[in-house]
PDB file of N, CA and C in Angstrom:
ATOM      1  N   UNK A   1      99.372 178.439  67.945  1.00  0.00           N
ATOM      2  CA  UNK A   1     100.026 178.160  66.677  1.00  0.00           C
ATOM      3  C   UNK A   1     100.467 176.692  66.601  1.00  0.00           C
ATOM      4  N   UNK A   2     101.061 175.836  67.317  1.00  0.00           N
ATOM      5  CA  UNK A   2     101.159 175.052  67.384  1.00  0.00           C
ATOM      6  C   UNK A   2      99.967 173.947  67.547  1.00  0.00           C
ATOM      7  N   UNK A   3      99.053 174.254  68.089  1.00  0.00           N
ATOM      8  CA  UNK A   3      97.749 173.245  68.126  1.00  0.00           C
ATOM      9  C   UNK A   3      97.285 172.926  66.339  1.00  0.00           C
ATOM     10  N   UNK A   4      97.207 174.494  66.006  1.00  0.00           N
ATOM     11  CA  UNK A   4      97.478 174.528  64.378  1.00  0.00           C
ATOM     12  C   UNK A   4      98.369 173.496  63.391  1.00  0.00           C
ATOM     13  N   UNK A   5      99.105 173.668  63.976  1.00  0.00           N
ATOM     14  CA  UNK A   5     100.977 173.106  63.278  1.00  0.00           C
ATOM     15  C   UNK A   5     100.291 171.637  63.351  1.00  0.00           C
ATOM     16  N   UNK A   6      99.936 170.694  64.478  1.00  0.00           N
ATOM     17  CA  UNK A   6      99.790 169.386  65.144  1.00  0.00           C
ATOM     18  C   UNK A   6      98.519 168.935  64.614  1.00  0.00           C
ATOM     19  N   UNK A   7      97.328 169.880  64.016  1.00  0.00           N
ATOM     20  CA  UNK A   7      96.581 169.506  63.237  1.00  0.00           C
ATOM     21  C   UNK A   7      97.094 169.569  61.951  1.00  0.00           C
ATOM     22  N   UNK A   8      97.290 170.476  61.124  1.00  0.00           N
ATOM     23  CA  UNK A   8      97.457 169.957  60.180  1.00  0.00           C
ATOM     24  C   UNK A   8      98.630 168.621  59.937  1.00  0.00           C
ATOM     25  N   UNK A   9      99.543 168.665  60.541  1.00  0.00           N
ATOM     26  CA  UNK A   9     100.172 167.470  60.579  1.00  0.00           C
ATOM     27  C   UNK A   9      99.310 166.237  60.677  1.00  0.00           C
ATOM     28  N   UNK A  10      98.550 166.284  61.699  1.00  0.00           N
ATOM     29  CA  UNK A  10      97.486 165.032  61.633  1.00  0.00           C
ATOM     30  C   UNK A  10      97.017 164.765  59.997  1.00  0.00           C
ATOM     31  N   UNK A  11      96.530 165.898  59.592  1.00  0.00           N
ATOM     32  CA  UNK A  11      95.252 165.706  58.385  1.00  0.00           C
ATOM     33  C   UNK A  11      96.416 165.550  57.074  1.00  0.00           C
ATOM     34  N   UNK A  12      97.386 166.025  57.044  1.00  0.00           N
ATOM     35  CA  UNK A  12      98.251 165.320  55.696  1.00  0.00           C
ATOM     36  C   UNK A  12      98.615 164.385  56.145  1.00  0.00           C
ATOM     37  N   UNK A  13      98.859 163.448  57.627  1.00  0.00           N
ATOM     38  CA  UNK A  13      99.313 162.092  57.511  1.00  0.00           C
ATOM     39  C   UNK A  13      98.365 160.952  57.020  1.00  0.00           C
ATOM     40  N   UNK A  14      96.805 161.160  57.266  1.00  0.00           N
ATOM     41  CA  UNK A  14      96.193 160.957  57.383  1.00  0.00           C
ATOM     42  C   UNK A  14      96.174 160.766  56.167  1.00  0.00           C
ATOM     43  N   UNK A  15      95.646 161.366  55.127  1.00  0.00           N
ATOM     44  CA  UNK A  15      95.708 161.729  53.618  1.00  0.00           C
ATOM     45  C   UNK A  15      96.743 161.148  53.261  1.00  0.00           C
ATOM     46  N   UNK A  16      98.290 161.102  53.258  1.00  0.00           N
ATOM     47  CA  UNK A  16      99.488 160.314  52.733  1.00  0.00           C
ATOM     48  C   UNK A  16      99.375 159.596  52.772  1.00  0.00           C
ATOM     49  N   UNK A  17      99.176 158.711  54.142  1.00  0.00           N
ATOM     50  CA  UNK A  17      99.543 157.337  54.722  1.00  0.00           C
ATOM     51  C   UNK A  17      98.198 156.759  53.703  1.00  0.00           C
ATOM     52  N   UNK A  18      97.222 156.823  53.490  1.00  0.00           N
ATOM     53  CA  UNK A  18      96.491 156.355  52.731  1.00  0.00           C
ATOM     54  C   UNK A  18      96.769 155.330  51.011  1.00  0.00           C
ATOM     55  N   UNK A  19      98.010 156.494  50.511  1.00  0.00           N
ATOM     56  CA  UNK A  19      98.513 155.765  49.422  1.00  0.00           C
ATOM     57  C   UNK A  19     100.069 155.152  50.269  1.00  0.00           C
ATOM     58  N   UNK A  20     100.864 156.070  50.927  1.00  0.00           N
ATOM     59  CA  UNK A  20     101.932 155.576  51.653  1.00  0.00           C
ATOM     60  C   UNK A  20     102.135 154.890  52.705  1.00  0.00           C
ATOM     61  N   UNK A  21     103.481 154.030  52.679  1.00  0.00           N
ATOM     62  CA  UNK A  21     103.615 153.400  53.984  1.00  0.00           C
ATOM     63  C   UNK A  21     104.136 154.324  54.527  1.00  0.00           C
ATOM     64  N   UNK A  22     103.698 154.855  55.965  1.00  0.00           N
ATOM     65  CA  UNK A  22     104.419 155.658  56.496  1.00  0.00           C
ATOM     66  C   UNK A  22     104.554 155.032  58.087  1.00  0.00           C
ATOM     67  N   UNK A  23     106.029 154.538  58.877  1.00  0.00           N
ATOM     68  CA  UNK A  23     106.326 154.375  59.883  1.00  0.00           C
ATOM     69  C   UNK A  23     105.706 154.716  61.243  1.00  0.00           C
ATOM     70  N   UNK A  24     105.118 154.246  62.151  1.00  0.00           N
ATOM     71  CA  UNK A  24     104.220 154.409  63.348  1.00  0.00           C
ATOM     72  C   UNK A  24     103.222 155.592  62.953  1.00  0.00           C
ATOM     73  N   UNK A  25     102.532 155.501  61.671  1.00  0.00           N
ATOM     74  CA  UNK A  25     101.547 155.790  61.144  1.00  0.00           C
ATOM     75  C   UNK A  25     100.337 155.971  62.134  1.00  0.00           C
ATOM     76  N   UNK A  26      99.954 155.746  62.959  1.00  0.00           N
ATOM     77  CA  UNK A  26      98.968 155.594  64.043  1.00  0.00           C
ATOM     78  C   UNK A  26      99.388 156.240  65.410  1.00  0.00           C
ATOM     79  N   UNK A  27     100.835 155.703  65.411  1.00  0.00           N
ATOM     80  CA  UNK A  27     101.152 157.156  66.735  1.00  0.00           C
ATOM     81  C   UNK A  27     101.006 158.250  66.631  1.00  0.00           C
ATOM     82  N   UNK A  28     101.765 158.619  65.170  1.00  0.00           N
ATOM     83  CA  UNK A  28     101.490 159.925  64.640  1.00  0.00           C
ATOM     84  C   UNK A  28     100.084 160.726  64.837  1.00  0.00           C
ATOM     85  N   UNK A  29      99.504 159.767  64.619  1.00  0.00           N
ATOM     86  CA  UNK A  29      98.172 161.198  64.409  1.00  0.00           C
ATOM     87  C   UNK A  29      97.241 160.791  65.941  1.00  0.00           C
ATOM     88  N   UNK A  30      97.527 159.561  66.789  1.00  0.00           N
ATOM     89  CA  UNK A  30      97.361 159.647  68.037  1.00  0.00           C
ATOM     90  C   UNK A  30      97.952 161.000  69.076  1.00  0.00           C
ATOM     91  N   UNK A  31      99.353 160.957  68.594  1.00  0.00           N
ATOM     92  CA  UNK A  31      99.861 162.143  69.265  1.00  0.00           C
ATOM     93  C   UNK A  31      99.493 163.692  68.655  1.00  0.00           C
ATOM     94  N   UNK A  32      99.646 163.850  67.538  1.00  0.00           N
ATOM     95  CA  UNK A  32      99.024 165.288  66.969  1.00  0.00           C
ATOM     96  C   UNK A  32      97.608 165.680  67.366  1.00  0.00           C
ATOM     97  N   UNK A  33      96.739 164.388  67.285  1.00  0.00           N
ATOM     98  CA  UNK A  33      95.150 164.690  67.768  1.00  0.00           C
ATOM     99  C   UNK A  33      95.141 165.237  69.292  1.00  0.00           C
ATOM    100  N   UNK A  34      95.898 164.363  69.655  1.00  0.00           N
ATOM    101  CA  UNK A  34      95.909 165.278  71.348  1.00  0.00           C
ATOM    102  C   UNK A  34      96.932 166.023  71.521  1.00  0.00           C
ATOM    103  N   UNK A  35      97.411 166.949  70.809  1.00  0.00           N
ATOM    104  CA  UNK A  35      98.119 167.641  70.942  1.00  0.00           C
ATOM    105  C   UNK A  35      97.533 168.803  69.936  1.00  0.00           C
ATOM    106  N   UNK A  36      96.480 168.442  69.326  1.00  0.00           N
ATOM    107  CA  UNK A  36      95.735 169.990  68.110  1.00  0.00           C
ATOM    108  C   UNK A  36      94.468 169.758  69.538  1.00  0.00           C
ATOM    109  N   UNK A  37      94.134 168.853  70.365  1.00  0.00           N
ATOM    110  CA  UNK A  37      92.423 169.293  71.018  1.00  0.00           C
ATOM    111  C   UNK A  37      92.957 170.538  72.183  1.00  0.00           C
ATOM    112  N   UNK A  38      94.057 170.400  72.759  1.00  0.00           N
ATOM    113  CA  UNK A  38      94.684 171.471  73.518  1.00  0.00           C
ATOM    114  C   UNK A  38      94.014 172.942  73.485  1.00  0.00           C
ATOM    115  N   UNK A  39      93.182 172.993  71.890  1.00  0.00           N
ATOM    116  CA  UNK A  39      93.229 174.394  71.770  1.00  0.00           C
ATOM    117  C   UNK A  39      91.554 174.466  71.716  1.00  0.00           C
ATOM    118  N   UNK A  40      91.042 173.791  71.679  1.00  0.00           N
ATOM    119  CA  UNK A  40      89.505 173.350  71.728  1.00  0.00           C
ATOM    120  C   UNK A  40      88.836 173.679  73.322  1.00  0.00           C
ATOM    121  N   UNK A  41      87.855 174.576  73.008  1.00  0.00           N
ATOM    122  CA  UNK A  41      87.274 174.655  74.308  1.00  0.00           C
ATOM    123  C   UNK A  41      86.415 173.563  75.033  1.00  0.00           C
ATOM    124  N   UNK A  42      86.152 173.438  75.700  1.00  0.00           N
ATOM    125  CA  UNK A  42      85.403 172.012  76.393  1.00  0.00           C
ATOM    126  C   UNK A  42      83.899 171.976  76.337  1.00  0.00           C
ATOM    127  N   UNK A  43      83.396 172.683  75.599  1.00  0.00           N
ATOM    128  CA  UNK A  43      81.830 172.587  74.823  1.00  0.00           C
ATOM    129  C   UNK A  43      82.210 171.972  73.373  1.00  0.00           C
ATOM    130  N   UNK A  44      83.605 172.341  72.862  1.00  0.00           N
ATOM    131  CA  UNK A  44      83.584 171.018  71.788  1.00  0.00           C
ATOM    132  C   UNK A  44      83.801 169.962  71.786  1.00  0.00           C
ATOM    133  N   UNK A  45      84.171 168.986  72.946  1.00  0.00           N
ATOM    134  CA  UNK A  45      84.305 167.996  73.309  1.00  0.00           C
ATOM    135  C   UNK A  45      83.355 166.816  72.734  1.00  0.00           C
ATOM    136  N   UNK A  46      82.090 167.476  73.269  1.00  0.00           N
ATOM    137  CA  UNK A  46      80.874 166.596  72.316  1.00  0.00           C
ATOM    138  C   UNK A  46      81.479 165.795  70.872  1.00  0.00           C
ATOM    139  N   UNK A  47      81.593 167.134  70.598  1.00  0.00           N
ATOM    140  CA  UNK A  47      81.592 167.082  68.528  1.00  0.00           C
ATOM    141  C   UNK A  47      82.792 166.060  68.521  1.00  0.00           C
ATOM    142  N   UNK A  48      83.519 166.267  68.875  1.00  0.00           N
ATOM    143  CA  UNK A  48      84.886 165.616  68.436  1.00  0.00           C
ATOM    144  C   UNK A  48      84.876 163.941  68.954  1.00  0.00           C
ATOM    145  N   UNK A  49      84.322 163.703  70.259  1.00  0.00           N
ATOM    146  CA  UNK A  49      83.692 162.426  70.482  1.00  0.00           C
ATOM    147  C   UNK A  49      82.648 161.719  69.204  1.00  0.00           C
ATOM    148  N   UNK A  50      81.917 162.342  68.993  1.00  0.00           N
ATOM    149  CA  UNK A  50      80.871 162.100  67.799  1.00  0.00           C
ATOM    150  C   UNK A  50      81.861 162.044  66.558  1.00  0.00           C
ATOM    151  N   UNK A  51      82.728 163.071  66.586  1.00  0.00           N
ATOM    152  CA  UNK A  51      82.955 162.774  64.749  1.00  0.00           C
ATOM    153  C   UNK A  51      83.982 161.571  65.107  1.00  0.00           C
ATOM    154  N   UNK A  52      84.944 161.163  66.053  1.00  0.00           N
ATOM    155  CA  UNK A  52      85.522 160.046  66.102  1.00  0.00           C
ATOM    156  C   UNK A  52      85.057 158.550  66.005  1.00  0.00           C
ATOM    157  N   UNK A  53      84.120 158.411  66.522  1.00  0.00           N
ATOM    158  CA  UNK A  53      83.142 157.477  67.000  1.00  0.00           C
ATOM    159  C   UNK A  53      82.149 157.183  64.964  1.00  0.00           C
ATOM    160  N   UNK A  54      81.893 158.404  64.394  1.00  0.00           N
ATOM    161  CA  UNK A  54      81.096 158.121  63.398  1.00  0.00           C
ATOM    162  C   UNK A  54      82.744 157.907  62.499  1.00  0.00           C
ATOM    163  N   UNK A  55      83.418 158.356  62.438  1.00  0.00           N
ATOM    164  CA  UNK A  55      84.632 158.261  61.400  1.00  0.00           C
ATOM    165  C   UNK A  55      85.201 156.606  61.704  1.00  0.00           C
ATOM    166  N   UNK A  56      85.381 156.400  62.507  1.00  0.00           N
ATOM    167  CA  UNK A  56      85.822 154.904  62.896  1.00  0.00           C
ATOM    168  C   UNK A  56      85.316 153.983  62.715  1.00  0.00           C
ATOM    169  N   UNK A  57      83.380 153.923  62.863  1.00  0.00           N
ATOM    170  CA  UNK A  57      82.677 153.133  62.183  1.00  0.00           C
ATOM    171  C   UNK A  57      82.252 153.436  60.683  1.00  0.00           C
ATOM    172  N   UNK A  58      82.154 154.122  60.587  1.00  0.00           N
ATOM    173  CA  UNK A  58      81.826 154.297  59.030  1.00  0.00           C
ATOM    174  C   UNK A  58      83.404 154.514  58.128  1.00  0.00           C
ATOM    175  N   UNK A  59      84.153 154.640  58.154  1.00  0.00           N
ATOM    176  CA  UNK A  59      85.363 154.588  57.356  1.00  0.00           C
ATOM    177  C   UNK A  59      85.140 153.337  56.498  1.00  0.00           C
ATOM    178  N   UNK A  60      85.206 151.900  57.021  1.00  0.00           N
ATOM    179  CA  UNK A  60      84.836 150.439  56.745  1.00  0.00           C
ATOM    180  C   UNK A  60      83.446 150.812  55.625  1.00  0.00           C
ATOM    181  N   UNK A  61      83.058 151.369  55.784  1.00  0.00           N
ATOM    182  CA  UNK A  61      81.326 151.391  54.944  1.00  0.00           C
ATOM    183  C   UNK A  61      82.194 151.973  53.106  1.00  0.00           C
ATOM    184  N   UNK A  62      82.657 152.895  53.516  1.00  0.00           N
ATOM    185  CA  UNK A  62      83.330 153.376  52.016  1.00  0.00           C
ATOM    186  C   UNK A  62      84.319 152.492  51.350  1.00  0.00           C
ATOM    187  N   UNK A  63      84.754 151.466  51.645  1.00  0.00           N
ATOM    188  CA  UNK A  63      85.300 150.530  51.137  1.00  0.00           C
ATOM    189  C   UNK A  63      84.703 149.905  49.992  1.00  0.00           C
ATOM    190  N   UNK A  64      83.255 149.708  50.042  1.00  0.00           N
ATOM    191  CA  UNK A  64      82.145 149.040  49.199  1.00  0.00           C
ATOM    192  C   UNK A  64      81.875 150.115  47.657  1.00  0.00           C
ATOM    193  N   UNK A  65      82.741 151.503  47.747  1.00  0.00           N
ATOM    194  CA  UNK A  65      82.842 152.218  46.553  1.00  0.00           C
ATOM    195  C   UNK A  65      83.658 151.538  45.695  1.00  0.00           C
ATOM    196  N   UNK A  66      83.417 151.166  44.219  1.00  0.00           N
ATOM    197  CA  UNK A  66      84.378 150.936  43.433  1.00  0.00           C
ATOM    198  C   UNK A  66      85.158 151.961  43.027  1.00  0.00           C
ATOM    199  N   UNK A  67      86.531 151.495  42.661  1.00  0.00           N
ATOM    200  CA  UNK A  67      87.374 152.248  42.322  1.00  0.00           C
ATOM    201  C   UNK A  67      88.174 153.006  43.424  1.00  0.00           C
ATOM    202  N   UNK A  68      87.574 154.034  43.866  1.00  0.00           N
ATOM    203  CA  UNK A  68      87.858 155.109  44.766  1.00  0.00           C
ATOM    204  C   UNK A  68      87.564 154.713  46.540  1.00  0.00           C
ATOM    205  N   UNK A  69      86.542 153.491  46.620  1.00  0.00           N
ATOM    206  CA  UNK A  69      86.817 153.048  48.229  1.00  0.00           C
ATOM    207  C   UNK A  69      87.122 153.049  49.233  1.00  0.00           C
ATOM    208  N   UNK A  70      88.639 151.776  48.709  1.00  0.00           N
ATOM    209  CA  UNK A  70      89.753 151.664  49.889  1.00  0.00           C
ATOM    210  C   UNK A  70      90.315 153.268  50.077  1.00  0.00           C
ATOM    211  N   UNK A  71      90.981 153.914  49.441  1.00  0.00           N
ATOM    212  CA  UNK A  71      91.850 154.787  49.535  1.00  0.00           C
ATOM    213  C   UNK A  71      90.770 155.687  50.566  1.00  0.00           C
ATOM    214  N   UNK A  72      89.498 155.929  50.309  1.00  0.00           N
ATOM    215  CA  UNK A  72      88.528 156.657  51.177  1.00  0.00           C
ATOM    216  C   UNK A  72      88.304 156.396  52.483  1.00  0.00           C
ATOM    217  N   UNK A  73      88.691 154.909  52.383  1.00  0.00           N
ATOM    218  CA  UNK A  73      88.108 154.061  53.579  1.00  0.00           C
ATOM    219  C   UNK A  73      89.484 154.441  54.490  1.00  0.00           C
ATOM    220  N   UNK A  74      90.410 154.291  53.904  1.00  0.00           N
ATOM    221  CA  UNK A  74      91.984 154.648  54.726  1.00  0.00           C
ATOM    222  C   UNK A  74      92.195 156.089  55.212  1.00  0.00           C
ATOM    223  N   UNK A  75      91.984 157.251  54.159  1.00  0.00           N
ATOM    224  CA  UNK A  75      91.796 158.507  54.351  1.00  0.00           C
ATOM    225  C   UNK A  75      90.521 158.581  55.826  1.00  0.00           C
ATOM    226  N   UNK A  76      89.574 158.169  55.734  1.00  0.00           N
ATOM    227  CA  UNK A  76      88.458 158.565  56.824  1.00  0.00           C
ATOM    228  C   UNK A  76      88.516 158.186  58.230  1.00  0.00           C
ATOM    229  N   UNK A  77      89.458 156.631  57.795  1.00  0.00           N
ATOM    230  CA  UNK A  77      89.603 155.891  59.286  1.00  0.00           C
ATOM    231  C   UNK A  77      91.049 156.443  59.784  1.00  0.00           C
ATOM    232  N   UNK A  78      91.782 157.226  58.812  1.00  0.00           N
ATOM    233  CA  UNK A  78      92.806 157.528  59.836  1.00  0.00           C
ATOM    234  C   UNK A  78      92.475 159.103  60.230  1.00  0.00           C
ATOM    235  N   UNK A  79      91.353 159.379  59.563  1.00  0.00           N
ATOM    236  CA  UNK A  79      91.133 161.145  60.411  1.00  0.00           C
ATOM    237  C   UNK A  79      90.540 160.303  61.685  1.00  0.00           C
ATOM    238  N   UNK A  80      89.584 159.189  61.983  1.00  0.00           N
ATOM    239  CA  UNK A  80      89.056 158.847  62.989  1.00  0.00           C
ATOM    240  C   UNK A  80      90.452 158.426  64.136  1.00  0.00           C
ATOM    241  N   UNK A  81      91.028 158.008  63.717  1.00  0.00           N
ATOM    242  CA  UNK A  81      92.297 157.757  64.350  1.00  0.00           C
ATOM    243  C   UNK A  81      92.902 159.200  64.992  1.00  0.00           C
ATOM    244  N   UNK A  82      93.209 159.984  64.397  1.00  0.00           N
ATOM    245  CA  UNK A  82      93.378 161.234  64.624  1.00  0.00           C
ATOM    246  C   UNK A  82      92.684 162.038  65.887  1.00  0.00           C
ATOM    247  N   UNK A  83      91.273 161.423  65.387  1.00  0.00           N
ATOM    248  CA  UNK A  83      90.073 162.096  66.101  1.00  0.00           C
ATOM    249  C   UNK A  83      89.483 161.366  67.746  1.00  0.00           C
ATOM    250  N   UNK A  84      90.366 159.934  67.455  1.00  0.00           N
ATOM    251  CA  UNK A  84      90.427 159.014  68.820  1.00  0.00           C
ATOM    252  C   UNK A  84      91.375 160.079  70.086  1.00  0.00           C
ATOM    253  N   UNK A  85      92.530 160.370  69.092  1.00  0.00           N
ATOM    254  CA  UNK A  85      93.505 160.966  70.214  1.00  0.00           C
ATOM    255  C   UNK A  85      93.495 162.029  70.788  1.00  0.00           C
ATOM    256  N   UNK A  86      92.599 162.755  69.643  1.00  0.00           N
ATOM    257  CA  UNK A  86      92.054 163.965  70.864  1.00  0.00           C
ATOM    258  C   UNK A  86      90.491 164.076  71.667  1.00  0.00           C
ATOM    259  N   UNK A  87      90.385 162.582  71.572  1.00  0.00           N
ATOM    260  CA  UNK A  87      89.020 162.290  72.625  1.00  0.00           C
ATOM    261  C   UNK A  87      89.514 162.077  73.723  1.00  0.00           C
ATOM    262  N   UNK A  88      91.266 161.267  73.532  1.00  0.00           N
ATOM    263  CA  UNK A  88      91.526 160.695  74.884  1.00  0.00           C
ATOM    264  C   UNK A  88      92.041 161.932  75.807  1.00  0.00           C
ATOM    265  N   UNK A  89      93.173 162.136  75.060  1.00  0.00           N
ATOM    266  CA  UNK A  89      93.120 163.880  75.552  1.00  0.00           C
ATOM    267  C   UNK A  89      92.017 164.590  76.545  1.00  0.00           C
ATOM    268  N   UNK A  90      90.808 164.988  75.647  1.00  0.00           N
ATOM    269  CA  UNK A  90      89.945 165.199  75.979  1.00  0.00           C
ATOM    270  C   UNK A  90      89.473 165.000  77.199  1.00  0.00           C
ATOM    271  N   UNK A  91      89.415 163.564  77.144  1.00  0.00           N
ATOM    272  CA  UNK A  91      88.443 162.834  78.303  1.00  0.00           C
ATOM    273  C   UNK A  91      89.789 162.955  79.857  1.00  0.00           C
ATOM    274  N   UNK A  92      90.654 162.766  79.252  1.00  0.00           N
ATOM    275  CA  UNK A  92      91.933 163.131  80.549  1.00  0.00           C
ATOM    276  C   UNK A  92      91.910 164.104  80.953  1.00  0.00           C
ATOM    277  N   UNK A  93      91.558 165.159  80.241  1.00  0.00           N
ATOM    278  CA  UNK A  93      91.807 166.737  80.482  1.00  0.00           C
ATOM    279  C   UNK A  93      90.600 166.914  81.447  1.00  0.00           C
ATOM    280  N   UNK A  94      89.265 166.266  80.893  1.00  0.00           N
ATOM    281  CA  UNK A  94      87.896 166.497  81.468  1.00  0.00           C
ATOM    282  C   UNK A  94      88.136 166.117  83.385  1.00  0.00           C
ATOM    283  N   UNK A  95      88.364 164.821  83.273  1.00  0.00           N
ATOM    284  CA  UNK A  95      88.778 163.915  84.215  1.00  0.00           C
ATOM    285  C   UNK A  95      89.382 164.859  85.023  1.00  0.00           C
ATOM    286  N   UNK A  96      90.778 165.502  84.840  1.00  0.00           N
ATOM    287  CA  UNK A  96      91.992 165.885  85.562  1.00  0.00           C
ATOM    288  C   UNK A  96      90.460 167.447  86.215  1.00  0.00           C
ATOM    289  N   UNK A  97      90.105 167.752  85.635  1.00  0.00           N
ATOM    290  CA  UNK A  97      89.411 169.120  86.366  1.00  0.00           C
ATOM    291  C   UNK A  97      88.183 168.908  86.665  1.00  0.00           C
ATOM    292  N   UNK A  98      87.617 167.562  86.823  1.00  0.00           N
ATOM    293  CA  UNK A  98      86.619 167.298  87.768  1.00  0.00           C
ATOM    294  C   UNK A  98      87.377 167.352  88.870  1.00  0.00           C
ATOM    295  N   UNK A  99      88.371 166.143  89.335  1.00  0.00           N
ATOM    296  CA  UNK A  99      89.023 165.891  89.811  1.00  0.00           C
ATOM    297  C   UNK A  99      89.879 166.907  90.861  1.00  0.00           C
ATOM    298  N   UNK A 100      90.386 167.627  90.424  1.00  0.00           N
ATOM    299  CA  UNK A 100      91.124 168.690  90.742  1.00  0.00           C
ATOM    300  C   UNK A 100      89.683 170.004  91.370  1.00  0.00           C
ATOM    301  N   UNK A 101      88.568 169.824  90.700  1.00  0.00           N
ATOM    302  CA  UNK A 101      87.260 170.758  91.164  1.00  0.00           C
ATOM    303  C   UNK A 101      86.698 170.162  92.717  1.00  0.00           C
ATOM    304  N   UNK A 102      87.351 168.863  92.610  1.00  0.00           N
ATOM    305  CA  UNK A 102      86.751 167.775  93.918  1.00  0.00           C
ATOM    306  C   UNK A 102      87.493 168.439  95.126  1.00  0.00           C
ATOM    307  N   UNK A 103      88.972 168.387  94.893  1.00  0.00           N
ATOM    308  CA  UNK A 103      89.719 168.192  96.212  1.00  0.00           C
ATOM    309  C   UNK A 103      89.933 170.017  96.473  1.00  0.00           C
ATOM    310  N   UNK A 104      90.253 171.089  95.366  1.00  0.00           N
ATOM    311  CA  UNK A 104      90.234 172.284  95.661  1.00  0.00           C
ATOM    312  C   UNK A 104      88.935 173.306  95.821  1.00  0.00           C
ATOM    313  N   UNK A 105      88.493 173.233  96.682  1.00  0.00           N
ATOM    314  CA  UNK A 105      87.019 174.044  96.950  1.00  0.00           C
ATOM    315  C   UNK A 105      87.313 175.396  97.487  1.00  0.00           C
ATOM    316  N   UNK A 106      86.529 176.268  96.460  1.00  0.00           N
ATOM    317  CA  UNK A 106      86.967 177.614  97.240  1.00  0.00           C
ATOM    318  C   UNK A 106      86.534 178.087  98.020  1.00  0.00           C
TER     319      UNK A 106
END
């Protein structure tokens, strides 16, 4: 329930902060992203690397829309933002149980 709670928190900051200033705007959804991948099994790891990686570079590309753009370009790059923090997560979590698979052998 809470991995729940920490995503959607991510995805309306994400969406707000776009028209709003909102205060450590970037921690925020650094910390919620790795705190919603918690609940993600480790065959989705892939996806979520990929959609971070395509959201971060391409966010900048929707800027070139008139009218509607920037606000797109802000909305997309801060789900990628979002989507950074539960890569790092991710990749720590991955790390910690190679790691831990190394030194405990059954």
């Amino acid at each position: 329930m809470i991995y729940a709670v920490a995503r959607l928190i991510g995805v309306v900051v994400a969406i707000v902060a776009a028209f709003v200033a909102i205060p450590q705007t970037a921690t925020i959804l650094l910390v919620m992203g790795g705190i919603s991948i918690l609940s993600y099994k480790p065959e989705d790891y892939v996806r979520i690397y990929a959609s971070a990686i395509l959201l971060m570079l391409g966010a900048k590309m929707l800027g070139e829309i008139p009218a509607v753009g920037m606000p797109l370009a802000a909305i997309f790059g801060n789900l990628g933002t979002f989507l950074v923090g539960s890569s790092i997560v991710a990749i720590a979590l991955r790390a910690f149980t190679l790691i831990k698979s190394d030194w405990i052998k059954a």
